[in-house]
Protein backbone atom coordinates (compact mmCIF):
# COMPACT_ATOMS: atom_id res chain seq x y z
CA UNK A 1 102.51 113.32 101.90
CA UNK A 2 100.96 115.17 105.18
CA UNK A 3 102.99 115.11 107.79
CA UNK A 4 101.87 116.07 111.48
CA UNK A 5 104.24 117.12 113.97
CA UNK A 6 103.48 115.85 117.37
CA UNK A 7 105.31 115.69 120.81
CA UNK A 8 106.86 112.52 121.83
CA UNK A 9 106.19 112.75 125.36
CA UNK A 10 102.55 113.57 125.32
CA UNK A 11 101.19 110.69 123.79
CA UNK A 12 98.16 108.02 125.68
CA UNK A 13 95.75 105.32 124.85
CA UNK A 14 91.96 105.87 124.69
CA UNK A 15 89.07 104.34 123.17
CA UNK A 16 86.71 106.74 120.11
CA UNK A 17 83.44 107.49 121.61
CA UNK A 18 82.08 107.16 118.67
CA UNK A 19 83.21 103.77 116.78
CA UNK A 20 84.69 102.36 120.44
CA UNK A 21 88.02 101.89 118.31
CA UNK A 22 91.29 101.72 120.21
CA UNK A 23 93.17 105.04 119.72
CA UNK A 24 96.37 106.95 120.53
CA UNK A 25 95.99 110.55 121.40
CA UNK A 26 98.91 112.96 120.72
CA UNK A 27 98.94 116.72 120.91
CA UNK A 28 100.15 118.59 118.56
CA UNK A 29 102.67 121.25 118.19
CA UNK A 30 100.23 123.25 117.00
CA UNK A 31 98.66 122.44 120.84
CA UNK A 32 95.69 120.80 119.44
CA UNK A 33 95.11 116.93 120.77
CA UNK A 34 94.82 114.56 117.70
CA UNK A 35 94.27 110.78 117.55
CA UNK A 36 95.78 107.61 115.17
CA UNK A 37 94.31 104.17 114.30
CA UNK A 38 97.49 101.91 116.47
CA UNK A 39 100.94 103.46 117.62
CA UNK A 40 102.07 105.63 114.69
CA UNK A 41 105.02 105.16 112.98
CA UNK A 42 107.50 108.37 112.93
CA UNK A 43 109.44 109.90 109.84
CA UNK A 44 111.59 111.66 111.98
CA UNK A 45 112.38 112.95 115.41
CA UNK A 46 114.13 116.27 116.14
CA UNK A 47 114.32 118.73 119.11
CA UNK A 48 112.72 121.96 119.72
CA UNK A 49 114.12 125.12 120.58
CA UNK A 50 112.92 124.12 124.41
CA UNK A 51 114.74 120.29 123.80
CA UNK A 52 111.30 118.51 123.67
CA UNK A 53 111.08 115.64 121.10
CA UNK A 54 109.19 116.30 117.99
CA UNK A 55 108.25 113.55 115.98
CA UNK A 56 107.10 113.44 112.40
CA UNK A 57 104.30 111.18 111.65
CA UNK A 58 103.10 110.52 107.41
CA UNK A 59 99.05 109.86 108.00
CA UNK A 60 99.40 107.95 104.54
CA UNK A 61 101.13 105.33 106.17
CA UNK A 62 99.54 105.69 109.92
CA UNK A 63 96.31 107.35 109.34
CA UNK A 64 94.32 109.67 111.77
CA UNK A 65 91.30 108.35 113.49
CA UNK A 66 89.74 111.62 111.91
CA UNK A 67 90.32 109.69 108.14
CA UNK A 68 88.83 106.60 109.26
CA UNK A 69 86.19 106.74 112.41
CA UNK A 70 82.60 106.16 110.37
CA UNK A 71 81.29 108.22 112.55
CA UNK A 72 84.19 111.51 112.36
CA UNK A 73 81.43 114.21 110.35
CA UNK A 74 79.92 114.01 114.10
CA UNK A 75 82.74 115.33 115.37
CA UNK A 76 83.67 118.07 113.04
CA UNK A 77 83.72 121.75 114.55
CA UNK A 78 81.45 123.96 112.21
């Protein structure tokens, strides 16, 4: 199951250039911004060493936009 760790406060709505598909951006722990098909659904929350919220999200049950934009080979860094 792949799991993504994102930060609960840093999540917004946007629209894929691409497909025009409504999205929700999160970034990352990692720092990178990623985006889901609808409002994810977490696995679990926890807290940081700095107290931020970290939630746990299973893209086999709310996928990436990367998994399912028709157009996401576009988009791929090289």
């Amino acid at each position: 199951m792949p799991i993504l760790s994102v930060y609960d406060d840093t999540h917004g709505r946007g629209v894929c250039r691409s497909c025009l598909a409504a999205i929700v951006w999160y970034e990352l722990t990692s720092g990178k911004r990623h985006p889901f098909d609808g409002e994810p659904v977490y696995v679990r929350t926890r807290r940081d060493a700095d107290g931020r919220l970290v939630a746990e999200i299973d893209t086999s049950v709310s996928p990436s936009h990367f998994q399912t934009c028709k157009d996401a080979a576009l988009w791929r860094r090289k």
